[in-house]
N, C-alpha and C. Protein backbone atom coordinates (compact mmCIF):
# COMPACT_ATOMS: atom_id res chain seq x y z
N UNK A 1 0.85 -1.18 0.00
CA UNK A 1 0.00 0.00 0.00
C UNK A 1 0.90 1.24 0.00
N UNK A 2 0.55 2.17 -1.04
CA UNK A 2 1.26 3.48 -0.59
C UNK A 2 1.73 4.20 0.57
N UNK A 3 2.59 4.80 0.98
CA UNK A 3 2.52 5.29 2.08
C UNK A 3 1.84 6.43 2.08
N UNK A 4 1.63 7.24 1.43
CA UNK A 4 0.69 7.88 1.32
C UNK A 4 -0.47 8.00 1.92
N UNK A 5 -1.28 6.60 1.50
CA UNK A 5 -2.09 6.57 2.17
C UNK A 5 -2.13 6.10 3.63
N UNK A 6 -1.16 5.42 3.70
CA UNK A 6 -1.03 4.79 4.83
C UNK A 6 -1.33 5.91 5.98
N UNK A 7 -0.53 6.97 6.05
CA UNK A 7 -0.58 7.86 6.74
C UNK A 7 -1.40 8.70 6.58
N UNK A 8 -2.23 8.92 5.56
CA UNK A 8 -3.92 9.17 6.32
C UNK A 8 -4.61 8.22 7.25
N UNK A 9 -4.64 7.01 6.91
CA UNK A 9 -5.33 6.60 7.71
C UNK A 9 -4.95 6.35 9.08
N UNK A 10 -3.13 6.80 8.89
CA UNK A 10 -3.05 6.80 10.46
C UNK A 10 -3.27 7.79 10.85
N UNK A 11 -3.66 9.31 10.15
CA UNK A 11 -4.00 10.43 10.78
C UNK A 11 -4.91 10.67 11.64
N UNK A 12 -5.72 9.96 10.64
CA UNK A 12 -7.34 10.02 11.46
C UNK A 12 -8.17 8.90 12.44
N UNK A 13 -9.21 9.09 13.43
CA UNK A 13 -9.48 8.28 13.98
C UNK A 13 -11.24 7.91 13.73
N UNK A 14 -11.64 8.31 12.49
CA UNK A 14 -12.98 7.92 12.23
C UNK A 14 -13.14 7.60 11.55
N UNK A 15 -14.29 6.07 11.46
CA UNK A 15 -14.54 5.41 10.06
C UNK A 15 -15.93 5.68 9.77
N UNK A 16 -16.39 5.72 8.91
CA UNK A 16 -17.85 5.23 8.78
C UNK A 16 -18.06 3.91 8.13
N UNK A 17 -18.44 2.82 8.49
CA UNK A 17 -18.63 1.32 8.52
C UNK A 17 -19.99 1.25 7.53
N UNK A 18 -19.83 0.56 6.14
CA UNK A 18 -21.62 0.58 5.69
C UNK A 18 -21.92 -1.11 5.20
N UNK A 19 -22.46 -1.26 5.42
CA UNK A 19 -23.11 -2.88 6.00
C UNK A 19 -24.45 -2.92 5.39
N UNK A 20 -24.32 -4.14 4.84
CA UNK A 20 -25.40 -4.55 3.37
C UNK A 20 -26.23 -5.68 4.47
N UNK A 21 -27.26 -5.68 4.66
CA UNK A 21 -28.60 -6.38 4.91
C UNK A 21 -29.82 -6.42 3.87
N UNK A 22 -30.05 -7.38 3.06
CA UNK A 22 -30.27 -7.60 1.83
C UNK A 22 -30.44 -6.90 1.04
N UNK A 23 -31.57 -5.84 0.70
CA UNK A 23 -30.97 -4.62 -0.09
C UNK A 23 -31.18 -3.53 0.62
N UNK A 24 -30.49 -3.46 2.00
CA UNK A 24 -30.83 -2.18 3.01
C UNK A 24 -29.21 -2.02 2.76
N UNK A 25 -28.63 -0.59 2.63
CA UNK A 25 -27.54 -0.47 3.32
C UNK A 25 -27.62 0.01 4.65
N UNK A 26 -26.59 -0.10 5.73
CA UNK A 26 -26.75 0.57 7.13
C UNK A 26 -25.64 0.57 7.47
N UNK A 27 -25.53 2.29 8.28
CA UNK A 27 -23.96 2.75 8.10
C UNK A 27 -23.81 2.85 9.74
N UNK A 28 -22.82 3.24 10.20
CA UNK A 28 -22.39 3.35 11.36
C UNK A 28 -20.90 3.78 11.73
N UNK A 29 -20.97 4.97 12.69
CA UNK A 29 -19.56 5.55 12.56
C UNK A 29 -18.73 5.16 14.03
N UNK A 30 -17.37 4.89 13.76
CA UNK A 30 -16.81 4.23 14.77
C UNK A 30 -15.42 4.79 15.18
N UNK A 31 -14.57 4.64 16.01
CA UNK A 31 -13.83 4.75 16.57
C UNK A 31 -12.55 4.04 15.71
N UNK A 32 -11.35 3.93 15.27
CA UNK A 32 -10.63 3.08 14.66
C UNK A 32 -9.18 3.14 15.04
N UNK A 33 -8.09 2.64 15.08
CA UNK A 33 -6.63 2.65 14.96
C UNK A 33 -6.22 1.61 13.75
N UNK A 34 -5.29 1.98 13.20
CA UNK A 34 -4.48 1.36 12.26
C UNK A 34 -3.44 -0.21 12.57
N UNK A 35 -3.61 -1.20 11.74
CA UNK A 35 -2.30 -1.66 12.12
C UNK A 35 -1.90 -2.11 10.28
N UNK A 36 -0.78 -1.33 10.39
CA UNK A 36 -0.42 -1.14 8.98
C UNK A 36 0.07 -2.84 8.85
N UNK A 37 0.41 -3.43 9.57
CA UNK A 37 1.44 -4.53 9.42
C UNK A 37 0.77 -5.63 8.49
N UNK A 38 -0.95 -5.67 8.69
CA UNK A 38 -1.81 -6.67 8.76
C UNK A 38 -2.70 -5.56 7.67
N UNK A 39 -3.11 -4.01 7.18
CA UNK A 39 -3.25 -3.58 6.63
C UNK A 39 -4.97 -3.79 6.75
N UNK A 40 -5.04 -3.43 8.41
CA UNK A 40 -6.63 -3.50 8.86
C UNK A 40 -6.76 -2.57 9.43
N UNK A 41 -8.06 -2.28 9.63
CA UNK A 41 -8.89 -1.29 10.34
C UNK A 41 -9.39 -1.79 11.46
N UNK A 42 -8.96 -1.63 13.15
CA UNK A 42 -9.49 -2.21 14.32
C UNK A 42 -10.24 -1.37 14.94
N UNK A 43 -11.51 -1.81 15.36
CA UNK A 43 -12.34 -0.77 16.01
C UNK A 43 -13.43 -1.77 16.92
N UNK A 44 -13.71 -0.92 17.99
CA UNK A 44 -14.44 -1.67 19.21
C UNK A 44 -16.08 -1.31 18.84
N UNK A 45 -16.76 -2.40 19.44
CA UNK A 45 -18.14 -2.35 19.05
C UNK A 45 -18.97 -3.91 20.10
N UNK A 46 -19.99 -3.04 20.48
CA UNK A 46 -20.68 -4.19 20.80
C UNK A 46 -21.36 -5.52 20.24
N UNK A 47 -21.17 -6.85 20.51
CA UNK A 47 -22.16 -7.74 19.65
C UNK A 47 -23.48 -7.58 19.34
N UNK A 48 -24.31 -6.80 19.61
CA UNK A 48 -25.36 -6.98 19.85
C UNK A 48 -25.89 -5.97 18.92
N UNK A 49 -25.22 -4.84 18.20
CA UNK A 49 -25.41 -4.01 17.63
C UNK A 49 -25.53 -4.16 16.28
N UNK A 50 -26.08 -3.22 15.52
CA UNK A 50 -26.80 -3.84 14.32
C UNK A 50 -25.92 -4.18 13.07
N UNK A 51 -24.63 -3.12 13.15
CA UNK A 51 -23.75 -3.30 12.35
C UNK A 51 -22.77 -4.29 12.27
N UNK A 52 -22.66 -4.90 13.81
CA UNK A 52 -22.14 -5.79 14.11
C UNK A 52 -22.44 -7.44 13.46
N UNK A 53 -23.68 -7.44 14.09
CA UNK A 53 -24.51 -8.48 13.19
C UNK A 53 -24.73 -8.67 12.38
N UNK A 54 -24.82 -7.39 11.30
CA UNK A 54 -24.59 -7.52 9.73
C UNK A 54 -23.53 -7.95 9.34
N UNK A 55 -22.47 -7.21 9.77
CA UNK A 55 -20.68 -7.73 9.26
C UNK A 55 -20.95 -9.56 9.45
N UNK A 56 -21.27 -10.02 10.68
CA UNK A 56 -21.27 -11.07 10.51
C UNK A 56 -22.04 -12.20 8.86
N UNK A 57 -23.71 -11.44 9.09
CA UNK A 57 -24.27 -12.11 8.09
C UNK A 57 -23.14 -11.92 6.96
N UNK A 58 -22.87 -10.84 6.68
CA UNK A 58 -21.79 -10.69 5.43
C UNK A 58 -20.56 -9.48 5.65
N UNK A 59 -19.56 -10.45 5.64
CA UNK A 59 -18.09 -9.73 5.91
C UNK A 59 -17.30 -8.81 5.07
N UNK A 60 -18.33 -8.50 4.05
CA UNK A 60 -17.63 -7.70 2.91
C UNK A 60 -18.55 -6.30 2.92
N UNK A 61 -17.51 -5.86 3.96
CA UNK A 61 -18.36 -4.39 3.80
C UNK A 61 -17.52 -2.92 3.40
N UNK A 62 -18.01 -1.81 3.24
CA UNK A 62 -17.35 -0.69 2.74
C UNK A 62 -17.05 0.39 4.11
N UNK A 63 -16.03 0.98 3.63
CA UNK A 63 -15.22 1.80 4.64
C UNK A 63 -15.27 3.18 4.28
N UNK A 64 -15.42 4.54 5.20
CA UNK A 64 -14.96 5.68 4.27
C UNK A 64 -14.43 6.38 5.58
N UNK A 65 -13.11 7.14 5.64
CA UNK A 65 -12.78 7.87 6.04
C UNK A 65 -12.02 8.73 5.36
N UNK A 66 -12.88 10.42 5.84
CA UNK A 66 -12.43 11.17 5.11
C UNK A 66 -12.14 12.79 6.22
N UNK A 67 -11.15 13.61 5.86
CA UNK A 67 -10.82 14.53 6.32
C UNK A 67 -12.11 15.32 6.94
N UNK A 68 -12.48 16.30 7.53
CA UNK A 68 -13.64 17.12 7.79
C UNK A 68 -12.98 18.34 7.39
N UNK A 69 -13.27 18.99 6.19
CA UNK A 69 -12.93 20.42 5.71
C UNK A 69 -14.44 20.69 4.66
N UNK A 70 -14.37 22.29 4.89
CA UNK A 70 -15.40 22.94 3.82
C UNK A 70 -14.22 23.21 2.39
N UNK A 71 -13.04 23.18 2.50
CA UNK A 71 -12.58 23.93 1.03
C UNK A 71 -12.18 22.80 0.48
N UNK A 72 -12.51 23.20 -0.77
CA UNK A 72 -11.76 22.02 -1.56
C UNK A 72 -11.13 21.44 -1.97
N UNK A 73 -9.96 22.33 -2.67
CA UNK A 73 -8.63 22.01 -2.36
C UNK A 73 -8.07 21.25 -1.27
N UNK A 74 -8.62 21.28 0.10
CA UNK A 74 -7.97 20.19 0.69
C UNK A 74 -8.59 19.07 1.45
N UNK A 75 -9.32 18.77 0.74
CA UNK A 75 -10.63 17.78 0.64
C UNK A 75 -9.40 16.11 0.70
N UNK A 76 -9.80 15.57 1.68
CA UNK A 76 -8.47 14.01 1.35
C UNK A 76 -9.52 13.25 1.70
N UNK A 77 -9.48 12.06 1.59
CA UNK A 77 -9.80 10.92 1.81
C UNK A 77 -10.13 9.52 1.11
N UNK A 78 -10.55 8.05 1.79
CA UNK A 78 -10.36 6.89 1.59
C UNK A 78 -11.37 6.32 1.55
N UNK A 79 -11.63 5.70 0.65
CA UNK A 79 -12.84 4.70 0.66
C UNK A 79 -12.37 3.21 0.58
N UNK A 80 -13.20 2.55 1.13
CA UNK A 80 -12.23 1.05 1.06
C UNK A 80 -13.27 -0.02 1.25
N UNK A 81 -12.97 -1.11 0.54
CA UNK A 81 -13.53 -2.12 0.19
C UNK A 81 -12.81 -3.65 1.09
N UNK A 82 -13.32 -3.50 2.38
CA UNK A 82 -12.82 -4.33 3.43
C UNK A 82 -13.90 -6.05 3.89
N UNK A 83 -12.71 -6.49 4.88
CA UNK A 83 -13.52 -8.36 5.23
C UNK A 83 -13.35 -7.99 6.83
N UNK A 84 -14.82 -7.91 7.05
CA UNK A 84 -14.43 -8.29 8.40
C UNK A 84 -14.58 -9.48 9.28
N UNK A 85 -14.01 -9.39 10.70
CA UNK A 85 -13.57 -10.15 11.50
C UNK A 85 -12.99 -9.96 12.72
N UNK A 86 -13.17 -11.02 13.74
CA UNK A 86 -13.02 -10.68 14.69
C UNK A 86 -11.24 -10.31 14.96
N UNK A 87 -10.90 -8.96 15.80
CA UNK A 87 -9.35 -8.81 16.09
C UNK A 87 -8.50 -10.20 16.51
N UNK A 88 -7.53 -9.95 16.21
CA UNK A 88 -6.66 -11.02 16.80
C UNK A 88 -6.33 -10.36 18.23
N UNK A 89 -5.54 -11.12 18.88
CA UNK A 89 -4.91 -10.35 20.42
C UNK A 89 -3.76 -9.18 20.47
N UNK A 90 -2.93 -9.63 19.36
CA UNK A 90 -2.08 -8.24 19.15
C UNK A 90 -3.14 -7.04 18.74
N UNK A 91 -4.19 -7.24 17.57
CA UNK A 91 -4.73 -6.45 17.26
C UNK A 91 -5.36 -5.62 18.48
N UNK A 92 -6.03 -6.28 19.19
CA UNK A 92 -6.42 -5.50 20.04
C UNK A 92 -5.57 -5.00 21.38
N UNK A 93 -4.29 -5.54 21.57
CA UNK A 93 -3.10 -4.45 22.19
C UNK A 93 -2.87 -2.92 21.75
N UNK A 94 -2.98 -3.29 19.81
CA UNK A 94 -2.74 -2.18 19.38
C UNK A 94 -4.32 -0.98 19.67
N UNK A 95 -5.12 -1.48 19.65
CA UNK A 95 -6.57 -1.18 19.46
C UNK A 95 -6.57 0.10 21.44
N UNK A 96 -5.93 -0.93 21.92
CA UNK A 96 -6.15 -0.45 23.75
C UNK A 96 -5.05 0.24 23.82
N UNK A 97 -3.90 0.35 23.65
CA UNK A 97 -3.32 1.09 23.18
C UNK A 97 -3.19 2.88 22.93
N UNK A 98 -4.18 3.13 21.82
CA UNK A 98 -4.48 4.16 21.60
C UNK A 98 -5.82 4.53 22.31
N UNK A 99 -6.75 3.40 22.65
CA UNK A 99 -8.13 3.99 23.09
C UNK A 99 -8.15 3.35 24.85
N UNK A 100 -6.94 3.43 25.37
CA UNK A 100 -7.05 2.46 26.87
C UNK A 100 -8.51 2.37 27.62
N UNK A 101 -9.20 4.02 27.44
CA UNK A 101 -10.22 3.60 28.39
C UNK A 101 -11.72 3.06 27.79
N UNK A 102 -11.04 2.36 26.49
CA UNK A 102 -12.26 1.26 26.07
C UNK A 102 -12.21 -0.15 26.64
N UNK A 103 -11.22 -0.16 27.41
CA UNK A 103 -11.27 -1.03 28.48
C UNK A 103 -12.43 -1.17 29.45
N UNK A 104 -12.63 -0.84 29.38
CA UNK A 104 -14.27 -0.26 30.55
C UNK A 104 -15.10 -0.82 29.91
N UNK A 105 -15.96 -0.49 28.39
CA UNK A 105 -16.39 -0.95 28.20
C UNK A 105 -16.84 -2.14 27.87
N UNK A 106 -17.77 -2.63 27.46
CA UNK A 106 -17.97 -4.39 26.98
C UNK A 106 -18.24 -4.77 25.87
N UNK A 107 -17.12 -3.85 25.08
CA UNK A 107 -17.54 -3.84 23.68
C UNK A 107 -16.24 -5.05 23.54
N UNK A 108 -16.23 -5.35 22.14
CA UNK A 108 -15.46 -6.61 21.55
C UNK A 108 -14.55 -6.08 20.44
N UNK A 109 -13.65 -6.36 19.78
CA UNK A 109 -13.05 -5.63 19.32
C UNK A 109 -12.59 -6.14 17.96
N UNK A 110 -12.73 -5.49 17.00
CA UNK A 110 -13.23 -6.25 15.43
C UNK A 110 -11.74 -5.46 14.42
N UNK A 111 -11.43 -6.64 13.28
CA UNK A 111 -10.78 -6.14 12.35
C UNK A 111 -11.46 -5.82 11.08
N UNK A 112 -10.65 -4.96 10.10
CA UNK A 112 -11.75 -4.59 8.80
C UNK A 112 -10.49 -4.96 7.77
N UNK A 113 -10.27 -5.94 7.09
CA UNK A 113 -8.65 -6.49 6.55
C UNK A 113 -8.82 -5.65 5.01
N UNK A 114 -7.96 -4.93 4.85
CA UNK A 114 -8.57 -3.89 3.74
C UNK A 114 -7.91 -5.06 2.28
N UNK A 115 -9.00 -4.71 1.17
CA UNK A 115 -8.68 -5.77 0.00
C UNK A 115 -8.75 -4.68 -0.80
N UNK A 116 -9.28 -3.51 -1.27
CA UNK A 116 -9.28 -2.43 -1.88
C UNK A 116 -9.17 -0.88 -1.41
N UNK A 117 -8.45 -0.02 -1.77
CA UNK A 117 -8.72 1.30 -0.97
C UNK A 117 -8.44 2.34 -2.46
N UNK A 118 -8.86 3.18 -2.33
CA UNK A 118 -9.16 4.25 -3.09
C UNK A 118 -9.08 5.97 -2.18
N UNK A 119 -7.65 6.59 -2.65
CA UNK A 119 -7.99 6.93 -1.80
C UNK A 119 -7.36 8.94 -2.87
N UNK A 120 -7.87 10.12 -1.96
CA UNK A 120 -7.96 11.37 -2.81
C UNK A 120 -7.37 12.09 -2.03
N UNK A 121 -6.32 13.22 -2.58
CA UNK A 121 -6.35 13.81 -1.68
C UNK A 121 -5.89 15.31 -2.77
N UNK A 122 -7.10 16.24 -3.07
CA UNK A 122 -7.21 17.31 -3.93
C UNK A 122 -6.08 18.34 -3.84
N UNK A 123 -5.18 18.45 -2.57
CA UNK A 123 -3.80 19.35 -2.95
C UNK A 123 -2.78 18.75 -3.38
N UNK A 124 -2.85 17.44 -3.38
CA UNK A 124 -1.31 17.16 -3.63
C UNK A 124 -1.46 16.08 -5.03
N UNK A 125 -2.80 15.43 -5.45
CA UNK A 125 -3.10 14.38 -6.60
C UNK A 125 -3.60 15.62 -7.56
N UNK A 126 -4.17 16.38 -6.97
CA UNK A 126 -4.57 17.20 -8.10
C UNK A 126 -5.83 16.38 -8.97
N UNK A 127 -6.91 15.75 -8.03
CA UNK A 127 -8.05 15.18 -8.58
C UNK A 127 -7.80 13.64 -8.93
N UNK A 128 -6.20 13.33 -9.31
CA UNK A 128 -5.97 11.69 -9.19
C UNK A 128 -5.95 10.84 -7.88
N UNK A 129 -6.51 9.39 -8.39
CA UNK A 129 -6.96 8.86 -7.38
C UNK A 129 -5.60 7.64 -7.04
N UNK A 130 -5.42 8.01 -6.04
CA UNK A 130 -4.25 6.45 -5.40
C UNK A 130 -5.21 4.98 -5.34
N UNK A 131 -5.10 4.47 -5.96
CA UNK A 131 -5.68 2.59 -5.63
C UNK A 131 -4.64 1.95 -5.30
N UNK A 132 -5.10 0.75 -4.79
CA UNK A 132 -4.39 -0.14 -3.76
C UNK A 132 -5.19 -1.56 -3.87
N UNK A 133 -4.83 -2.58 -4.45
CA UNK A 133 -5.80 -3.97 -4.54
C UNK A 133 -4.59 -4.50 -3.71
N UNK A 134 -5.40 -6.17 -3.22
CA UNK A 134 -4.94 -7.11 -2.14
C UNK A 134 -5.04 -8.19 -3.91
C-alpha cells in the first residue's frame, strides 16, 4: 500500500462502517486505529449491535474515512472495500493502546482487513486517485 495513504489513515481516527442487509444499506460511525502490518482497520463495538450483526451475516463491507474540511482544495480521503472479523490479540493491544479507556467498556473488538482502498487527496493528486488492490 502506498505510504501515502497509509498515513492518512493513520491520521485520522474515524470510520464510517456501511453494511449490506439484503438490499438495506446501514452505516455506522466508529472509533478506529491502524495496524499497517496486517493492513486492517481495528475498532471496538458491541455484539449486539446492528452493524455488528450484519458484518457477521456478510463480511464484505465498505469503509470511508475522510478529512472534515469545507474547502476544496484540501478535501483528502479513503474509501475502502474491506472483510471483516473478529481482532486477533495483538490487534487488540494495538486497538487499547491508543483507546485504553475502552477497556471499561464491553464492547469486543473487530478487524476490517482492507482488500481495496481508493484513496484522494485534492492538494497534492490534483483530482488523481491512489488505488491499492490485495
Amino acid at each position: 500500500m502506498d505510504e501515502r495513504i497509509k498515513k492518512f489513515i493513520h491520521s485520522q481516527k474515524l470510520l464510517t462502517l456501511s453494511v449490506q442487509d439484503n438490499d438495506e444499506i446501514y452505516c455506522a460511525s466508529c472509533y478506529y486505529t491502524f495496524d499497517d502490518k496486517n493492513l486492517a482497520l481495528i475498532f471496538a463495538s458491541e455484539e449486539h449491535t446492528r452493524h455488528i450483526r450484519l458484518s457477521y451475516k456478510n463480511p464484505k463491507v465498505g469503509v470511508n474515512i475522510a478529512l472534515d474540511t469545507n474547502i476544496i482544495n484540501l478535501i483528502k480521503g479513503v474509501q475502502i472495500k474491506a472483510i471483516f472479523r473478529k481482532a486477533t490479540a495483538e490487534q487488540e493491544k494495538i486497538y487499547y493502546e491508543k483507546f485504553p479507556f475502552a477497556k471499561l467498556a464491553k464492547a469486543c473488538i473487530f478487524a476490517l482487513n482492507i482488500q481495496w482502498a481508493k484513496y484522494t487527496d485534492n492538494k497534492i493528486l490534483l483530482s488523481k486517485k491512489l488505488e491499492f488492490f490485495i
